[in-house]
PDB file of N, CA and C in Angstrom:
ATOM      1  N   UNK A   1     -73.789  90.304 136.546  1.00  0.00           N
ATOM      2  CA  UNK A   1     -72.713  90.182 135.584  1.00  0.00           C
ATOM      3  C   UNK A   1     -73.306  89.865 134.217  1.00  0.00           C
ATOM      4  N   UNK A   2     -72.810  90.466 133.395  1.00  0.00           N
ATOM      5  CA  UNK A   2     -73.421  90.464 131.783  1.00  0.00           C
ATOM      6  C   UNK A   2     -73.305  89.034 131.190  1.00  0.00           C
ATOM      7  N   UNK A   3     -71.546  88.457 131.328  1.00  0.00           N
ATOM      8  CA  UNK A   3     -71.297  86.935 131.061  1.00  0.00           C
ATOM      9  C   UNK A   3     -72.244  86.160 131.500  1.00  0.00           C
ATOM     10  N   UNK A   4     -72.345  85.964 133.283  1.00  0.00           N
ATOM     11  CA  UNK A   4     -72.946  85.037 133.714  1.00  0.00           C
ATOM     12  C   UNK A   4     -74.718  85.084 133.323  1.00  0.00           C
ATOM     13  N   UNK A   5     -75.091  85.746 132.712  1.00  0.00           N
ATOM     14  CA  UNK A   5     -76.622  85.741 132.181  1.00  0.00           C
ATOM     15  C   UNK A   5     -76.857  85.320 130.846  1.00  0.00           C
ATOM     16  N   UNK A   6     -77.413  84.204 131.022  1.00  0.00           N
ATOM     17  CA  UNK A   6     -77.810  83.555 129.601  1.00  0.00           C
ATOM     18  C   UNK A   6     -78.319  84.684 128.474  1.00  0.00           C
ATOM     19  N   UNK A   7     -77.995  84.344 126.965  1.00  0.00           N
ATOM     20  CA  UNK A   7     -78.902  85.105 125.829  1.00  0.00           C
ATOM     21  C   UNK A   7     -78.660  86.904 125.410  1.00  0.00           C
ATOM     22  N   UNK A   8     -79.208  87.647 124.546  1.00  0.00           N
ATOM     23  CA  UNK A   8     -78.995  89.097 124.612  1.00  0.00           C
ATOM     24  C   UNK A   8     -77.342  88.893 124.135  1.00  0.00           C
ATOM     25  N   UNK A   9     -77.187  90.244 123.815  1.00  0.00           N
ATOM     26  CA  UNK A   9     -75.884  90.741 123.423  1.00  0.00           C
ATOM     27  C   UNK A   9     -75.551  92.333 123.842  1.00  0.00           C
ATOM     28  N   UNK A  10     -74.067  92.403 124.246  1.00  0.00           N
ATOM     29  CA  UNK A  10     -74.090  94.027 124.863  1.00  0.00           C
ATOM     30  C   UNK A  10     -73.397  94.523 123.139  1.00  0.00           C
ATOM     31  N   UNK A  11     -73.740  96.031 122.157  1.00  0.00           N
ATOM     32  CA  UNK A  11     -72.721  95.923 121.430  1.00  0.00           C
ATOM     33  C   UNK A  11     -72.313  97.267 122.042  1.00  0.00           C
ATOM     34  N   UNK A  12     -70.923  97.513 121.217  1.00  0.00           N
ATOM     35  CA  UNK A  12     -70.000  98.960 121.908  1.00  0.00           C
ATOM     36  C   UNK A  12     -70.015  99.647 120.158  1.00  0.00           C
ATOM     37  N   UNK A  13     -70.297 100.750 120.137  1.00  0.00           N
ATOM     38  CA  UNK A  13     -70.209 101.266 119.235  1.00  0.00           C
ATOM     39  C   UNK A  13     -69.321 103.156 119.503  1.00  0.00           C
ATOM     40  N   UNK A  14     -68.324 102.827 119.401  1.00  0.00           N
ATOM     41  CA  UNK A  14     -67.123 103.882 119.242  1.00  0.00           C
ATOM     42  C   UNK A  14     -66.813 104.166 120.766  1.00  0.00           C
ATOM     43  N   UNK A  15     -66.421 103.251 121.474  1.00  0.00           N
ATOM     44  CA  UNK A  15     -66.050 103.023 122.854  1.00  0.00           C
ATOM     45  C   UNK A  15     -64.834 102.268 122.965  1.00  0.00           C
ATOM     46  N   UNK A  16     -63.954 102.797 122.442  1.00  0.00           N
ATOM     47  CA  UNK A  16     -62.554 101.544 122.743  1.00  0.00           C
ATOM     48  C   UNK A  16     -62.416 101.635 124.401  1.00  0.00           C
ATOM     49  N   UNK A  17     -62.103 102.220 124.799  1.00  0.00           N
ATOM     50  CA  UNK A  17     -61.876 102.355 126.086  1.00  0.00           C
ATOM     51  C   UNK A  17     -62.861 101.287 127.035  1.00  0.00           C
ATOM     52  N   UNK A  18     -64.246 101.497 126.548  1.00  0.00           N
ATOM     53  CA  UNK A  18     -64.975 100.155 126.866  1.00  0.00           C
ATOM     54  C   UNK A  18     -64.469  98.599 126.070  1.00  0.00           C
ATOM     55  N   UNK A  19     -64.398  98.473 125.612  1.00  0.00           N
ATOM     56  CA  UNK A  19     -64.093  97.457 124.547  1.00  0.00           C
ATOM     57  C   UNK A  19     -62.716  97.002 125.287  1.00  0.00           C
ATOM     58  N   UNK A  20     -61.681  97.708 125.583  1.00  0.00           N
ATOM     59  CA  UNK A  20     -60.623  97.045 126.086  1.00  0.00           C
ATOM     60  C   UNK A  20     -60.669  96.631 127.392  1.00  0.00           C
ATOM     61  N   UNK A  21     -61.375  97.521 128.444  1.00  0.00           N
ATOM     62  CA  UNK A  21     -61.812  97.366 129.657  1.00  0.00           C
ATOM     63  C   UNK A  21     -62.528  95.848 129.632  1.00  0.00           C
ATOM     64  N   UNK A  22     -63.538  95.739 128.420  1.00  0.00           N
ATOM     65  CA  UNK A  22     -64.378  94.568 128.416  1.00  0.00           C
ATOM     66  C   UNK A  22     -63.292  93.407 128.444  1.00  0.00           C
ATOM     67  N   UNK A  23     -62.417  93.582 127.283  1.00  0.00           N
ATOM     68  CA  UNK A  23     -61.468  92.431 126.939  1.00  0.00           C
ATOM     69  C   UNK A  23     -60.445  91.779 128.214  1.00  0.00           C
ATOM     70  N   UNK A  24     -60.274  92.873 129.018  1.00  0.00           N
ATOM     71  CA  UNK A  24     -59.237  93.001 130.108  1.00  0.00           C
ATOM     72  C   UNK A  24     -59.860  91.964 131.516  1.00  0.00           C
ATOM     73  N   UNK A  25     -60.942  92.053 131.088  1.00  0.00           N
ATOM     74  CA  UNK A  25     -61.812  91.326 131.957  1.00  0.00           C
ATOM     75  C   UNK A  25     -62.422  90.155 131.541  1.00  0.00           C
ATOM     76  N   UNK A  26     -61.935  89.919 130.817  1.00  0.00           N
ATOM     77  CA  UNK A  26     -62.241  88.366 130.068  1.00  0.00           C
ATOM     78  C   UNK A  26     -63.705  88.593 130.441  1.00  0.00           C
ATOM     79  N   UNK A  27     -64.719  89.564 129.855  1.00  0.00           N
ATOM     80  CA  UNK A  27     -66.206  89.733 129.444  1.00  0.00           C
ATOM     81  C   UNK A  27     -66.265  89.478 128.226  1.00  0.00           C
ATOM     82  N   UNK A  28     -65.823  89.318 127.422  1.00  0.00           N
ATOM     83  CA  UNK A  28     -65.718  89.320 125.817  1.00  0.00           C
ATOM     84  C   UNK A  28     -65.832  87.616 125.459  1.00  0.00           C
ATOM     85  N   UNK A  29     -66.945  87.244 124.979  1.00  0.00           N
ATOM     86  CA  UNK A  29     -67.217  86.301 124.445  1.00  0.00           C
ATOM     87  C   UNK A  29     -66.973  85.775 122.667  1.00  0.00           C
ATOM     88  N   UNK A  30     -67.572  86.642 121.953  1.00  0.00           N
ATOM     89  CA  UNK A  30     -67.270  86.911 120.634  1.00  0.00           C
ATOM     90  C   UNK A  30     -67.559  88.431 120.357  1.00  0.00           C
ATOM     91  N   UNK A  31     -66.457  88.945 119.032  1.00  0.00           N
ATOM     92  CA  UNK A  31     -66.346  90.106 118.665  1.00  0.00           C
ATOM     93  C   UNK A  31     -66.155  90.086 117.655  1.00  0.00           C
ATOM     94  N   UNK A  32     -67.340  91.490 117.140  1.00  0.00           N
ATOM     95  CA  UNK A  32     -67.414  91.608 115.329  1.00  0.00           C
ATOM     96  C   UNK A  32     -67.127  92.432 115.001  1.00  0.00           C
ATOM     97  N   UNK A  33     -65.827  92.661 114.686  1.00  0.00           N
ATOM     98  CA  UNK A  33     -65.132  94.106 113.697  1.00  0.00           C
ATOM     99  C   UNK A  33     -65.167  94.594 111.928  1.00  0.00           C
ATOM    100  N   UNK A  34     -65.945  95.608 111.936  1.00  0.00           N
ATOM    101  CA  UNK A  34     -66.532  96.339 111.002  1.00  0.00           C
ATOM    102  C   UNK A  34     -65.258  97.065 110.426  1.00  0.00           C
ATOM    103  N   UNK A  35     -64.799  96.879 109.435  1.00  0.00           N
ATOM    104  CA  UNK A  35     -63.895  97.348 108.796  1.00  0.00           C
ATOM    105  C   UNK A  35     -64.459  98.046 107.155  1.00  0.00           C
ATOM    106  N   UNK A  36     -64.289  99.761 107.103  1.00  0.00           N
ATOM    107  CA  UNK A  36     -65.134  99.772 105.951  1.00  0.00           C
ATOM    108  C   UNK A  36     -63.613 101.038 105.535  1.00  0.00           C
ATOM    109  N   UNK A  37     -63.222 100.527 103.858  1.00  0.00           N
ATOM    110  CA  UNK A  37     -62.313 100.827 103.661  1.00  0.00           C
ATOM    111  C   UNK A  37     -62.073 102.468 103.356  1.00  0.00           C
ATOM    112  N   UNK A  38     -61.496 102.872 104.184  1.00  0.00           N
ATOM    113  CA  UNK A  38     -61.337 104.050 104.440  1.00  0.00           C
ATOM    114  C   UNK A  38     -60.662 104.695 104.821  1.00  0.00           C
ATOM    115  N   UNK A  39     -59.294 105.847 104.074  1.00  0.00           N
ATOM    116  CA  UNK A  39     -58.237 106.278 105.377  1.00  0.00           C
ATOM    117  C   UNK A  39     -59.040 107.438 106.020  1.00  0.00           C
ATOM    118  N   UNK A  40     -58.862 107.731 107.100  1.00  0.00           N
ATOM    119  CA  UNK A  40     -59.347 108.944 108.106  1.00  0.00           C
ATOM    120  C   UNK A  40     -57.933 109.663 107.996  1.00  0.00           C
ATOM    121  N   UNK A  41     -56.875 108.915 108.410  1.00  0.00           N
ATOM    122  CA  UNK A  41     -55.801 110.350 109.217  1.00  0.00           C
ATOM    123  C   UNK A  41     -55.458 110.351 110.257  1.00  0.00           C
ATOM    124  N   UNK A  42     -56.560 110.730 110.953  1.00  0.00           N
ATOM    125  CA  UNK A  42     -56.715 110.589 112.177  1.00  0.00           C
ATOM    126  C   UNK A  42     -57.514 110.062 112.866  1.00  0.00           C
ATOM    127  N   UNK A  43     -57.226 110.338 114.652  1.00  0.00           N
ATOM    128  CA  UNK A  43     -58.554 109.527 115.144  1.00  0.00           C
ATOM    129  C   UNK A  43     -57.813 108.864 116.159  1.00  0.00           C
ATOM    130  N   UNK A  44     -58.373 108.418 116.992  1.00  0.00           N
ATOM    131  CA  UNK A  44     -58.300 106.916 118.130  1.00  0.00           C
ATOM    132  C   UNK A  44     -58.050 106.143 117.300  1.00  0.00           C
ATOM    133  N   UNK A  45     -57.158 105.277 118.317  1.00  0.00           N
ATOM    134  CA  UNK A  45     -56.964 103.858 118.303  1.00  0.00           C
ATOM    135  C   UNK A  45     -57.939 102.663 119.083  1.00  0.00           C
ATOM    136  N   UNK A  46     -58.001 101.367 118.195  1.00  0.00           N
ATOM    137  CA  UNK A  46     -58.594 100.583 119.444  1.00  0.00           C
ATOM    138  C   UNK A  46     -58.282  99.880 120.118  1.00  0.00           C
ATOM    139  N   UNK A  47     -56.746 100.061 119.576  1.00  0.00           N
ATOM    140  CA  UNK A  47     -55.950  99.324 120.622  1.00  0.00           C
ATOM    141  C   UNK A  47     -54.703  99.825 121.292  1.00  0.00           C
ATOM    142  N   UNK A  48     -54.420  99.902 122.095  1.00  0.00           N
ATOM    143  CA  UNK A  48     -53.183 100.827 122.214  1.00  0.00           C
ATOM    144  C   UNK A  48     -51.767 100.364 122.172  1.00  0.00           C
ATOM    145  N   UNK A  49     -51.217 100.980 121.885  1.00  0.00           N
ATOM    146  CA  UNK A  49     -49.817 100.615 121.458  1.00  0.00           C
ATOM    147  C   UNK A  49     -48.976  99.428 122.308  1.00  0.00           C
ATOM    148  N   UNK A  50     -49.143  99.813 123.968  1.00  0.00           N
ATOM    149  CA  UNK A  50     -49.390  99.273 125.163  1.00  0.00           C
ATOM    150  C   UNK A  50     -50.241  98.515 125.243  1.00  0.00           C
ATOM    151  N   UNK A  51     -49.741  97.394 126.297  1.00  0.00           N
ATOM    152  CA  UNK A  51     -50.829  96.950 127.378  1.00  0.00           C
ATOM    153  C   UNK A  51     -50.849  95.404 126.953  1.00  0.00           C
ATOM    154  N   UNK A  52     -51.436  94.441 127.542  1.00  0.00           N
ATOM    155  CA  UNK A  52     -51.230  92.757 126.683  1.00  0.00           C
ATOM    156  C   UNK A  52     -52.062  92.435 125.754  1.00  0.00           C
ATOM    157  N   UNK A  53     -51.176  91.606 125.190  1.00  0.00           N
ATOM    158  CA  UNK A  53     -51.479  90.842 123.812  1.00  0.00           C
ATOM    159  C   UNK A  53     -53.145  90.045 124.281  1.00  0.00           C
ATOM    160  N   UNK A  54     -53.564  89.979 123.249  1.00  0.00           N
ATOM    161  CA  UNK A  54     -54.672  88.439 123.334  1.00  0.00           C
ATOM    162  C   UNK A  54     -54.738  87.846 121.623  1.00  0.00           C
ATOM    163  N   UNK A  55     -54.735  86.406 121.989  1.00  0.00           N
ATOM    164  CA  UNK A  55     -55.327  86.016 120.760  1.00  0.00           C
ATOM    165  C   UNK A  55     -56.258  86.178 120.140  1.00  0.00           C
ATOM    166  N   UNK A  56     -56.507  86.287 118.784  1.00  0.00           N
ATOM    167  CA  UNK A  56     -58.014  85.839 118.806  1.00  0.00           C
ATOM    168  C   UNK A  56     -58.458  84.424 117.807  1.00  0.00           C
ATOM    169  N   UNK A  57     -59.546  84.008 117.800  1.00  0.00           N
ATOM    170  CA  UNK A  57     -59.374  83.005 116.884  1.00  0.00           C
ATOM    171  C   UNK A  57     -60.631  83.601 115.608  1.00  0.00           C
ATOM    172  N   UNK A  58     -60.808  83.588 114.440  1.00  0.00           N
ATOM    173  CA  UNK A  58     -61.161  83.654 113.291  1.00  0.00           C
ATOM    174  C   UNK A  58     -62.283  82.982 113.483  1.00  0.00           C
ATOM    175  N   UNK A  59     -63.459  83.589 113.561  1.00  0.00           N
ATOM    176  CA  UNK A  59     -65.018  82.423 113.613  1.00  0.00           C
ATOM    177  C   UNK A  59     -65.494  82.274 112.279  1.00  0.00           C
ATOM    178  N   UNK A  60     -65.669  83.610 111.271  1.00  0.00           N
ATOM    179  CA  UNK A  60     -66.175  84.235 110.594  1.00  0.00           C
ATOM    180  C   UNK A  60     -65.548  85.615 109.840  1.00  0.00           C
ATOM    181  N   UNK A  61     -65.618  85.310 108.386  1.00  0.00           N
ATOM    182  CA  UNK A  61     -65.425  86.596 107.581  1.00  0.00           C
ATOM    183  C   UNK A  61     -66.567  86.817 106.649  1.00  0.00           C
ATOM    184  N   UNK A  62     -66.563  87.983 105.842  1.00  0.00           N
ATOM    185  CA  UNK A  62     -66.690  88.276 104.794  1.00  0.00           C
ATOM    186  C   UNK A  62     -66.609  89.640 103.967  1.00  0.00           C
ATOM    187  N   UNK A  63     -67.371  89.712 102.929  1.00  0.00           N
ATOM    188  CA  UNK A  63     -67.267  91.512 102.414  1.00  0.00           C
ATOM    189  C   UNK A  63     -68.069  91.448 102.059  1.00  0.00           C
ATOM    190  N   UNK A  64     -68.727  92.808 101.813  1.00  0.00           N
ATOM    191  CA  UNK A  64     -70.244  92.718 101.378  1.00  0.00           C
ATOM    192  C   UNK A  64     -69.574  93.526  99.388  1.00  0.00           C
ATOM    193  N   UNK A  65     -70.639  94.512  98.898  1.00  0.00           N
ATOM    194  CA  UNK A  65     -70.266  94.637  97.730  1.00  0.00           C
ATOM    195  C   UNK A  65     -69.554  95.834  97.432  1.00  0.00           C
ATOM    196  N   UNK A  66     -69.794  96.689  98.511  1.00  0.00           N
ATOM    197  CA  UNK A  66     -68.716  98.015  98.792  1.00  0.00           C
ATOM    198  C   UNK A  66     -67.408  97.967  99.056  1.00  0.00           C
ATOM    199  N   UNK A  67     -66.939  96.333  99.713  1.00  0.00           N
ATOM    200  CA  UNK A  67     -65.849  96.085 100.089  1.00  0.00           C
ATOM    201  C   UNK A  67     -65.488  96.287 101.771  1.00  0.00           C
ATOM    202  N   UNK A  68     -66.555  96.436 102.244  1.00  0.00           N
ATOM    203  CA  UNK A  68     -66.787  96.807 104.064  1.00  0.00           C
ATOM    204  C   UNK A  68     -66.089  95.131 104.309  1.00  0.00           C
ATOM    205  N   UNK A  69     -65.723  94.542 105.339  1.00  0.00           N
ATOM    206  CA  UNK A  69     -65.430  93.335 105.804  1.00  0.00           C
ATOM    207  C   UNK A  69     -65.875  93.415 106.940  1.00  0.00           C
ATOM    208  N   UNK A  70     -66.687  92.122 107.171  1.00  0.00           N
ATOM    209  CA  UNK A  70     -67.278  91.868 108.491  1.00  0.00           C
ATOM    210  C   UNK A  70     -66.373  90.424 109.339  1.00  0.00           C
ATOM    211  N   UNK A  71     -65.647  90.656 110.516  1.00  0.00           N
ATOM    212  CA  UNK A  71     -64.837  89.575 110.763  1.00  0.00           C
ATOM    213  C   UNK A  71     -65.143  89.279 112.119  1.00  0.00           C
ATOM    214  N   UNK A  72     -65.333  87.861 112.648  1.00  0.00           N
ATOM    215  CA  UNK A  72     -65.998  87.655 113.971  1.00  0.00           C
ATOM    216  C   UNK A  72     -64.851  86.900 114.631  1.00  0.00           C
ATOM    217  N   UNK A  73     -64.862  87.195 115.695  1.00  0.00           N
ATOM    218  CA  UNK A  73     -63.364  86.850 116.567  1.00  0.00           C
ATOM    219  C   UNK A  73     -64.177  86.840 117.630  1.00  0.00           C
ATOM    220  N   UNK A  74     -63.277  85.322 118.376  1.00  0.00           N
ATOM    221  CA  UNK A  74     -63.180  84.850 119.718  1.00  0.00           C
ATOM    222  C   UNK A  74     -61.838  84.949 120.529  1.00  0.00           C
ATOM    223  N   UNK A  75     -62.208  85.576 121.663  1.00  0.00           N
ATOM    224  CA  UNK A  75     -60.846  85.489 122.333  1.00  0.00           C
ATOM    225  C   UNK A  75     -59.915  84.355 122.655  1.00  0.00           C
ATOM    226  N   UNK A  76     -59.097  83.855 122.491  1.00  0.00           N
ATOM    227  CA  UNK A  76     -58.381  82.836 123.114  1.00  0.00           C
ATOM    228  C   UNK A  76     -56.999  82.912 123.678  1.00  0.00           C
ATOM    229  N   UNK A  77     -57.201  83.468 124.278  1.00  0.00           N
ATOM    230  CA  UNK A  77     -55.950  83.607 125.707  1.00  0.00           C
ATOM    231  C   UNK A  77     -54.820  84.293 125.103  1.00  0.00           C
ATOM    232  N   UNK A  78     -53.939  84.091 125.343  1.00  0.00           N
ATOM    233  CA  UNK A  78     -52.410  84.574 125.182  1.00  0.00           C
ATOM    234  C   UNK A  78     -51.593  84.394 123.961  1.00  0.00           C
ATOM    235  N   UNK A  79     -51.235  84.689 123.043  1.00  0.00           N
ATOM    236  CA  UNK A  79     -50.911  84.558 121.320  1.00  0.00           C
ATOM    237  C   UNK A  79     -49.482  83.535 122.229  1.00  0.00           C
ATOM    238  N   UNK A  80     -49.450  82.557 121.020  1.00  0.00           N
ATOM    239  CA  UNK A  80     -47.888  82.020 121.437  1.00  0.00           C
ATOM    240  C   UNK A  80     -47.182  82.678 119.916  1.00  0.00           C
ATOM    241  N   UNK A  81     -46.065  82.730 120.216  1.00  0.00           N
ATOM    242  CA  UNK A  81     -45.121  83.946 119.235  1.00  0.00           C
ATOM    243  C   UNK A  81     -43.936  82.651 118.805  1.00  0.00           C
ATOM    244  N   UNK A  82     -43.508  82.537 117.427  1.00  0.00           N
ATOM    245  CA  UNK A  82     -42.614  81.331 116.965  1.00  0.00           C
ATOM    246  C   UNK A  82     -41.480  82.464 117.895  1.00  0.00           C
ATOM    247  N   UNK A  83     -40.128  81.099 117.779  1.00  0.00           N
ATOM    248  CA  UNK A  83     -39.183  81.740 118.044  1.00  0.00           C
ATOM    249  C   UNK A  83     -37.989  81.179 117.405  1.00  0.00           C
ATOM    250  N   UNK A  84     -37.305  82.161 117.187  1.00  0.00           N
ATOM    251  CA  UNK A  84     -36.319  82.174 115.713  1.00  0.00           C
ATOM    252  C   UNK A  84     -34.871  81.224 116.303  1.00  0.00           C
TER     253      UNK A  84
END
């Protein structure tokens, strides 16, 4: 199991389908999403419209000088949602 082994890092690079599989399985320790400003159009999603929520919690941001944002997220369980 990847979790249970100390050290190293797995990364996913244009694999949502891995990436959610990972998340679904509470394998996901921390996650760094690369955001570089850009419309495409089209394309995949990395998350799908479907399927459950997760929190995440905010470890880490920033932008570099192009305006790319680098943001590091930890999973933490189940979002609680206010209620009106």
């Amino acid at each position: 199991m990847l979790k249970a082994k100390p050290g190293g890092e797995l990364q996913v690079h244009g694999s949502g389908a891995l990436v959610r599989w990972l998340l679904a399985n509470d394998l996901v320790d921390e996650m760094t999403l690369i955001v570089i400003p850009v419309i495409v159009g089209l394309g995949a999603r990395l998350f799908p419209e479907t399927g459950p929520d997760l929190a995440l919690d905010l470890v880490e941001s920033r932008v570099d000088s192009r305006g790319v944002t680098i943001q590091v997220y930890r999973p933490a369980g189940r979002p609680r949602y206010a209620t009106a």
